[in-house]
N, C-alpha and C. Protein backbone atom coordinates (compact mmCIF):
# COMPACT_ATOMS: atom_id res chain seq x y z
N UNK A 1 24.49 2.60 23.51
CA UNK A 1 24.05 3.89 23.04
C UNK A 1 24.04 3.88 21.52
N UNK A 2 22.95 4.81 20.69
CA UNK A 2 22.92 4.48 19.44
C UNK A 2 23.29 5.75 18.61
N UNK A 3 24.01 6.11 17.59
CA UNK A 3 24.24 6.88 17.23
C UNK A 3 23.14 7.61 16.53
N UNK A 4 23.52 8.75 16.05
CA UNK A 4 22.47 9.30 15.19
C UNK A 4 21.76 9.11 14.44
N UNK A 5 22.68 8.58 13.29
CA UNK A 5 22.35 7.93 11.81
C UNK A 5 21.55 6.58 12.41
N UNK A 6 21.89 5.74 13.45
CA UNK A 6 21.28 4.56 13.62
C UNK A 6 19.86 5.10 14.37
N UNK A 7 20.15 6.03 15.03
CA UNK A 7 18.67 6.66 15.83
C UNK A 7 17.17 6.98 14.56
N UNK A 8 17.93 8.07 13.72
CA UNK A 8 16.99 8.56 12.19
C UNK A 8 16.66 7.25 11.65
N UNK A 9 17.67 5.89 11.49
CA UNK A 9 17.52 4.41 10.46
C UNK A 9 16.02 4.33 11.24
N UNK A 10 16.38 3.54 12.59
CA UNK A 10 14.87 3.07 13.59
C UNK A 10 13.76 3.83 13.12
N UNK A 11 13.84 5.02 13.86
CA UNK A 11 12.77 6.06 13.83
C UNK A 11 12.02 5.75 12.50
N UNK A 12 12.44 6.38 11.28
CA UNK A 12 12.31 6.09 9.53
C UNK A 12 11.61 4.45 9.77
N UNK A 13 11.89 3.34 10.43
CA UNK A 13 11.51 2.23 9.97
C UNK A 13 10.36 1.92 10.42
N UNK A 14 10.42 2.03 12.30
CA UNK A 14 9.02 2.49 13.04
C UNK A 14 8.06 3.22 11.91
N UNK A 15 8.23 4.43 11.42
CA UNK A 15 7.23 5.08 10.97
C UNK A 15 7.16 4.63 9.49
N UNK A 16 7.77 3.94 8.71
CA UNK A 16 7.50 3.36 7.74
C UNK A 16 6.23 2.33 8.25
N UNK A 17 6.61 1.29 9.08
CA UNK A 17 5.72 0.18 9.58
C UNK A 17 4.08 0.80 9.65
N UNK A 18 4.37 1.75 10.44
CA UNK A 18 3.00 2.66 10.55
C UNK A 18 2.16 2.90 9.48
N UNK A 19 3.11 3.52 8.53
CA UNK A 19 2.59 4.29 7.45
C UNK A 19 2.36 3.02 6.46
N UNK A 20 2.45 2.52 6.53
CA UNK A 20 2.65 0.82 5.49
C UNK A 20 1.34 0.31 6.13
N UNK A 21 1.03 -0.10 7.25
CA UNK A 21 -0.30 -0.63 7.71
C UNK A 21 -1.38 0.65 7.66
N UNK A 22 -1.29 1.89 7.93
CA UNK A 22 -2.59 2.67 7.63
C UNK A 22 -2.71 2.62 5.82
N UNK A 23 -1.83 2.45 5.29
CA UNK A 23 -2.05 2.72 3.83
C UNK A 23 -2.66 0.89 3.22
N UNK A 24 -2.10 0.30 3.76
CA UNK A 24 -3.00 -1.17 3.41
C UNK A 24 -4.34 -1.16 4.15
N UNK A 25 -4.45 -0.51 5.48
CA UNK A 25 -5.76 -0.27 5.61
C UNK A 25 -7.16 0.64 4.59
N UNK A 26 -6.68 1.86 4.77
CA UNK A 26 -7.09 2.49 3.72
C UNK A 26 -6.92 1.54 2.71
N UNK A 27 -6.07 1.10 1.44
CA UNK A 27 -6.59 0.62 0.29
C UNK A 27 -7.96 -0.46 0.48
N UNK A 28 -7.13 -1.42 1.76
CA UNK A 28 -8.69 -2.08 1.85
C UNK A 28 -9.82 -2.11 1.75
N UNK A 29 -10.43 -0.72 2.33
CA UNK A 29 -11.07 0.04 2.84
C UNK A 29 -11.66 0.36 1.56
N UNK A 30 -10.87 1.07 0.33
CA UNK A 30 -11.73 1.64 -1.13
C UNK A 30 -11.30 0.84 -1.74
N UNK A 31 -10.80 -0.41 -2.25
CA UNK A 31 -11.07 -1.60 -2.89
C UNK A 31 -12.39 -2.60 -2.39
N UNK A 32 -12.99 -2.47 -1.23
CA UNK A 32 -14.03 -3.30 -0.80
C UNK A 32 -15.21 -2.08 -1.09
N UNK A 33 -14.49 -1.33 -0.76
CA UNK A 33 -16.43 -0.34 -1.20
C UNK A 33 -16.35 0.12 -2.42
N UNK A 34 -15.39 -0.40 -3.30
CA UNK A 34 -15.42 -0.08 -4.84
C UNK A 34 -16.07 -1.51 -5.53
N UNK A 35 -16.14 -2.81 -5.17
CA UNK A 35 -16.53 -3.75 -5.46
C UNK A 35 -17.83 -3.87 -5.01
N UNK A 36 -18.30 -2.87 -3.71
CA UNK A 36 -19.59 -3.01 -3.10
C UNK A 36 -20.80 -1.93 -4.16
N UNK A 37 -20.26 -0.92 -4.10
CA UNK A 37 -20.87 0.00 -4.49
C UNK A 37 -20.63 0.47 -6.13
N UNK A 38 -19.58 0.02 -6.74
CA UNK A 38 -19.22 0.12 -8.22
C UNK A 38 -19.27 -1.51 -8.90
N UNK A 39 -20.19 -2.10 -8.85
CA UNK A 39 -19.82 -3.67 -9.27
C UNK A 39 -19.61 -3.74 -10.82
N UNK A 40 -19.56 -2.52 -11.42
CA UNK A 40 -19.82 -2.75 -13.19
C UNK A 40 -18.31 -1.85 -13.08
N UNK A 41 -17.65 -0.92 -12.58
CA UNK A 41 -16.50 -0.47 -12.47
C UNK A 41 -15.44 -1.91 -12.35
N UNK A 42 -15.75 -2.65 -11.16
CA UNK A 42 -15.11 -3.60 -10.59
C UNK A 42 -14.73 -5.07 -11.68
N UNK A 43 -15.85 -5.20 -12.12
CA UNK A 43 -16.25 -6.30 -13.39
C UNK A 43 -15.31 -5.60 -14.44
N UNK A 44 -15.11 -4.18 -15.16
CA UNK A 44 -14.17 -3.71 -15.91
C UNK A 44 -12.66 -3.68 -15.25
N UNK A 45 -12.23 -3.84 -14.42
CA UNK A 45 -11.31 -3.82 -13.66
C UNK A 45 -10.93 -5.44 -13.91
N UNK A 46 -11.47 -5.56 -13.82
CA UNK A 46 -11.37 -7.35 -13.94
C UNK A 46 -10.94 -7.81 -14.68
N UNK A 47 -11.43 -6.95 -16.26
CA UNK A 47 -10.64 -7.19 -17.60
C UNK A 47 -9.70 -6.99 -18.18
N UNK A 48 -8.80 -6.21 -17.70
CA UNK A 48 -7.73 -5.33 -17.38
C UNK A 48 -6.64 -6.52 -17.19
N UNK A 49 -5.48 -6.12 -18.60
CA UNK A 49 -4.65 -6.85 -18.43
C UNK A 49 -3.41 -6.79 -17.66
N UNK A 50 -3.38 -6.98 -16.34
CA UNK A 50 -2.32 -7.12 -15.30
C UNK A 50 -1.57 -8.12 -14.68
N UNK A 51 -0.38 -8.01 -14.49
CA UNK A 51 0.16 -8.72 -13.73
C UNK A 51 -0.04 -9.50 -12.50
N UNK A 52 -0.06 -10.53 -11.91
CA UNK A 52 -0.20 -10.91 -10.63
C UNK A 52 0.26 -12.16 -9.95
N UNK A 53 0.09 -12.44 -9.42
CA UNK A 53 0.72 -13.63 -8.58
C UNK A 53 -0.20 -14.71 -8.01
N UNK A 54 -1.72 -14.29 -8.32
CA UNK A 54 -2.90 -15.44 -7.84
C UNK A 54 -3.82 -15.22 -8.89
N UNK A 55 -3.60 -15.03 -9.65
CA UNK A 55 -4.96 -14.45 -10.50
C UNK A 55 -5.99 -13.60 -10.20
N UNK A 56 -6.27 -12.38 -9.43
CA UNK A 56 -6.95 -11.97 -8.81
C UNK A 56 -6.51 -10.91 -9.73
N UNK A 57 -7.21 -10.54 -10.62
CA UNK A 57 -7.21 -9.53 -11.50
C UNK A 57 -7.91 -8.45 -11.35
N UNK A 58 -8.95 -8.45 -11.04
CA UNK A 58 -9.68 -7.55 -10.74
C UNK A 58 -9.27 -6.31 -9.32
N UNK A 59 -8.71 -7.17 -8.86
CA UNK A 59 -8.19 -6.29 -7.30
C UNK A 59 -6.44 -5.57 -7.61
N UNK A 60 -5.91 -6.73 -8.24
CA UNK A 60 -4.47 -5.84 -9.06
C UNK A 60 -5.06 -5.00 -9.84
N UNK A 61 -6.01 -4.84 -10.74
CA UNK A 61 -6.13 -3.66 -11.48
C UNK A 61 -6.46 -2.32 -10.64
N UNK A 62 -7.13 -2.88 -9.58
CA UNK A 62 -8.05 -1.91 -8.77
C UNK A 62 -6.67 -1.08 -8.27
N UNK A 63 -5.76 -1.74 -7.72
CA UNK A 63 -4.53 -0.77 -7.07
C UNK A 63 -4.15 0.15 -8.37
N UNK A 64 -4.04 -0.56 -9.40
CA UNK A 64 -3.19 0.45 -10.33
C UNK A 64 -4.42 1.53 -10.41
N UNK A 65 -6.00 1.22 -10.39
CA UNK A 65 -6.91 2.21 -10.66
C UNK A 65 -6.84 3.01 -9.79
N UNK A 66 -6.66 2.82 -8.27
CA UNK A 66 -6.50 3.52 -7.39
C UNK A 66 -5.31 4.74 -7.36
N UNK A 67 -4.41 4.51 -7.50
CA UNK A 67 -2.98 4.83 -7.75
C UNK A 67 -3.03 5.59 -8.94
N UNK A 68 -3.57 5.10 -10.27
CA UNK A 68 -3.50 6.29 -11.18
C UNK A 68 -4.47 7.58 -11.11
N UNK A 69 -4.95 7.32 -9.49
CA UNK A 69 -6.26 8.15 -9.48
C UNK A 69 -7.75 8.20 -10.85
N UNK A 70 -7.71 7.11 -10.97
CA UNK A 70 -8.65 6.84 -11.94
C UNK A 70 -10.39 7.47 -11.19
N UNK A 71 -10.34 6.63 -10.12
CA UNK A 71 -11.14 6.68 -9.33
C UNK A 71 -11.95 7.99 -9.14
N UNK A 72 -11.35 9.29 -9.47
CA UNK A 72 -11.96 10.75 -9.26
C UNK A 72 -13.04 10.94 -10.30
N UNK A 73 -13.01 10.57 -11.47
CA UNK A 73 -14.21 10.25 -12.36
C UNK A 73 -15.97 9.55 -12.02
N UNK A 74 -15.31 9.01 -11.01
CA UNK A 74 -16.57 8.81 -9.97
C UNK A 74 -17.69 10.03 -9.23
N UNK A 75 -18.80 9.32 -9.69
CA UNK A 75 -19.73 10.74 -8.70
C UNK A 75 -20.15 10.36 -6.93
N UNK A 76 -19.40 9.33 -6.69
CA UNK A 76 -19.38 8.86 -5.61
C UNK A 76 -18.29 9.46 -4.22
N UNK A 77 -18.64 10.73 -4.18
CA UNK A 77 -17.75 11.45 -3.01
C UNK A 77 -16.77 10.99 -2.29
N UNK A 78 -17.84 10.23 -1.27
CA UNK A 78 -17.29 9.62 -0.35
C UNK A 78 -16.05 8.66 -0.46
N UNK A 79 -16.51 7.97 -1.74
CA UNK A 79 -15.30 6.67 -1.93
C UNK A 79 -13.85 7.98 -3.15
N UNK A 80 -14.58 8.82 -3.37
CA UNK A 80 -13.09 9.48 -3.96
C UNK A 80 -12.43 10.01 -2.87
N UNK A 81 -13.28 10.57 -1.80
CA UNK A 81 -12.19 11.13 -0.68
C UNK A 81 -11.70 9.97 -0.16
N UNK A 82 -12.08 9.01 0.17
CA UNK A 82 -11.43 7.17 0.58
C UNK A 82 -10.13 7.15 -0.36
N UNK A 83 -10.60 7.42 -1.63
CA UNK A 83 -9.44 6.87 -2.56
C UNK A 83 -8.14 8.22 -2.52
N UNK A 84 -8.35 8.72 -2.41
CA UNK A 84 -7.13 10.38 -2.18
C UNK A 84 -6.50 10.05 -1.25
N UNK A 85 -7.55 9.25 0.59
CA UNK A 85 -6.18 9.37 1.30
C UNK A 85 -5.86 7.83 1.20
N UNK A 86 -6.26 6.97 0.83
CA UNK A 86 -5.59 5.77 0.19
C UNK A 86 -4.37 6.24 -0.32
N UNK A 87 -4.44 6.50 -1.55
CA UNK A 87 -3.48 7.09 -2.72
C UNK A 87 -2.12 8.08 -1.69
N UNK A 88 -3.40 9.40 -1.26
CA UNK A 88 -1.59 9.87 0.33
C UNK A 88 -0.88 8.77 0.83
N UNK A 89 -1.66 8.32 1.64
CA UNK A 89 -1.25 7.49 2.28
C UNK A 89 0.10 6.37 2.27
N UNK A 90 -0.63 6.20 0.88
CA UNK A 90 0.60 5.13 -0.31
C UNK A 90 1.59 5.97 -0.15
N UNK A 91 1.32 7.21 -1.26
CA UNK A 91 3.17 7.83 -1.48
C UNK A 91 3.55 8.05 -0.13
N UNK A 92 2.58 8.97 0.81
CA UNK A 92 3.84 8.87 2.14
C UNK A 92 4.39 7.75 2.53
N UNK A 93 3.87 6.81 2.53
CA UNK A 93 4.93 5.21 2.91
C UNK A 93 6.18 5.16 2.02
N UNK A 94 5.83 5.83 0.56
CA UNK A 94 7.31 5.32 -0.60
C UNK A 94 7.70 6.15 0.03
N UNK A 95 7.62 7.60 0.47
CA UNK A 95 8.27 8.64 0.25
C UNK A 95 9.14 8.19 1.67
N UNK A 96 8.66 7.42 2.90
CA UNK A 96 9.08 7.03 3.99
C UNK A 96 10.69 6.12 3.92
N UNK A 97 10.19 5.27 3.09
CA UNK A 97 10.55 3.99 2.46
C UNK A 97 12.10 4.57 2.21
N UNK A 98 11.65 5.85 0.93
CA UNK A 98 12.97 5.94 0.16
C UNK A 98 13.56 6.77 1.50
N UNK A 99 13.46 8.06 2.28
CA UNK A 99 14.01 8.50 3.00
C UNK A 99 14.98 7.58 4.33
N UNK A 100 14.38 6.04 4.46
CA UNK A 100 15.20 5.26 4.93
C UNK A 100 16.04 4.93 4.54
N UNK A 101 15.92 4.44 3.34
CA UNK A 101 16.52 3.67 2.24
C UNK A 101 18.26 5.05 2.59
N UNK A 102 17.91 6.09 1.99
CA UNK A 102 18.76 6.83 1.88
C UNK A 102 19.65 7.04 3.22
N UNK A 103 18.87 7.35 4.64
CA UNK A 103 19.48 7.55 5.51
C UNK A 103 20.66 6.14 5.74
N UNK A 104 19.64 4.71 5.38
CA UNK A 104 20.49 3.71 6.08
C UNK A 104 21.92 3.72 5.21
N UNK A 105 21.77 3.87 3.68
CA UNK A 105 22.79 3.54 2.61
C UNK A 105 23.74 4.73 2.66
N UNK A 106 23.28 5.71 3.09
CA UNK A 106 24.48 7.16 3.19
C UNK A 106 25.08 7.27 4.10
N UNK A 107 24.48 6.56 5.37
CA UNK A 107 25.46 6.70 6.66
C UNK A 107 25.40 5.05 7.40
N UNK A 108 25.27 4.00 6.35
CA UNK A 108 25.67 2.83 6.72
C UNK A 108 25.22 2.94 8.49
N UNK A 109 24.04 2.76 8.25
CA UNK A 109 23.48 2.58 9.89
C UNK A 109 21.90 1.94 9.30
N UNK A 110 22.30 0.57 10.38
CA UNK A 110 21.33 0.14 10.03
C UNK A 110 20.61 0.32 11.50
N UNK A 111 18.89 -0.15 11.37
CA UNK A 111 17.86 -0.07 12.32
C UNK A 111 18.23 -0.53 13.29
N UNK A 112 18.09 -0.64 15.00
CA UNK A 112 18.26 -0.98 16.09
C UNK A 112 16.96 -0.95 16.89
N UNK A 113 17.15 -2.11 17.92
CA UNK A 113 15.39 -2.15 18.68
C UNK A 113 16.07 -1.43 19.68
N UNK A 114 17.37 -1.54 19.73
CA UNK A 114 18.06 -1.14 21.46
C UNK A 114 17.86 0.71 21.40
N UNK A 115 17.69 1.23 20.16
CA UNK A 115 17.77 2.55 20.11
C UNK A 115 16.25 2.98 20.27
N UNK A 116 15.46 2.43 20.08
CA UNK A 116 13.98 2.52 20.48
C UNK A 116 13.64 2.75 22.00
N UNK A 117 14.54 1.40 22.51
CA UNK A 117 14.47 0.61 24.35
C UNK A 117 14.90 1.78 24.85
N UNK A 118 16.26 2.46 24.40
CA UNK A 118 16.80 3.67 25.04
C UNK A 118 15.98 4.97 25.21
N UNK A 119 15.63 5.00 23.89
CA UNK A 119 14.43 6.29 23.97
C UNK A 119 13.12 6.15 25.34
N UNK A 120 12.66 5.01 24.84
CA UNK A 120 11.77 4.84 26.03
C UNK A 120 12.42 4.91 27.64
N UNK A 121 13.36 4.60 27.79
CA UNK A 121 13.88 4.44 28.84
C UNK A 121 14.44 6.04 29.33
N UNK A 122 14.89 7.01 28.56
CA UNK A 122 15.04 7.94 28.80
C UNK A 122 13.87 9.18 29.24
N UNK A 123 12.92 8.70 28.18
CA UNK A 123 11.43 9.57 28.30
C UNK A 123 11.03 8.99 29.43
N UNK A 124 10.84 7.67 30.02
CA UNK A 124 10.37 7.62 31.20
C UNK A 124 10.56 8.12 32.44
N UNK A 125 9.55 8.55 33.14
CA UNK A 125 9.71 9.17 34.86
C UNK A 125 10.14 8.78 35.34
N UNK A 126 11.09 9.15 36.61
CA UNK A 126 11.62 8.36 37.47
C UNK A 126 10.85 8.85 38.33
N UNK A 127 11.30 7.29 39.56
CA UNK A 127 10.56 8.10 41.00
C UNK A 127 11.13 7.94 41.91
């Protein structure tokens, strides 16, 4: 049986995982149609002195462009509403992130799969 604090850790991590893959989806998503449809944005992005780990400069700048909401200066609708819930998307994952962070470090409970197994096992019908 899993306690509370270890029940909130899981739960928080599950929905971190979630929120972590729709938000790398989304960025995907307006970093490829910002290179498709902005190629002279993308090429300035490129020049942009950033940090990185492969040289791929142009796509590290693009997150920070994304993220500083640069992107709304655009007359391109569609890819600013792309880039807004990109950008949600992101902070709800930190905001996920840190609310774990806090639950696991304040009540020393870390994540459990067995507290997941239980849930399911309880919600299920019997017959």
């Amino acid at each position: 049986m899993c306690t509370n604090a270890e029940l909130w850790s899981t739960l928080l991590l599950v929905a971190l995982a979630a929120a972590a893959a729709v938000s790398a989806i989304l960025q995907h998503r307006f970093l490829s149609q910002l290179e498709d449809q902005h190629p002279s944005v993308w090429k300035q992005l490129g020049k942009r002195k950033v940090l990185t780990d492969d040289g791929t400069t142009s796509y590290a700048a693009a997150q920070w462009y994304l993220l500083e909401a640069e992107f709304t200066t655009l007359e391109n609708l569609s890819l600013v509403a792309l880039g807004r819930k990109a950008r949600t998307s992101f902070f709800a994952a930190a905001a996920i992130f840190i609310a774990w962070g806090v639950v696991a470090v304040s009540a020393n409970a870390s994540p459990r799969l067995t507290c997941i197994l239980s849930l399911l096992q309880t919600a299920a019908p019997r017959s």
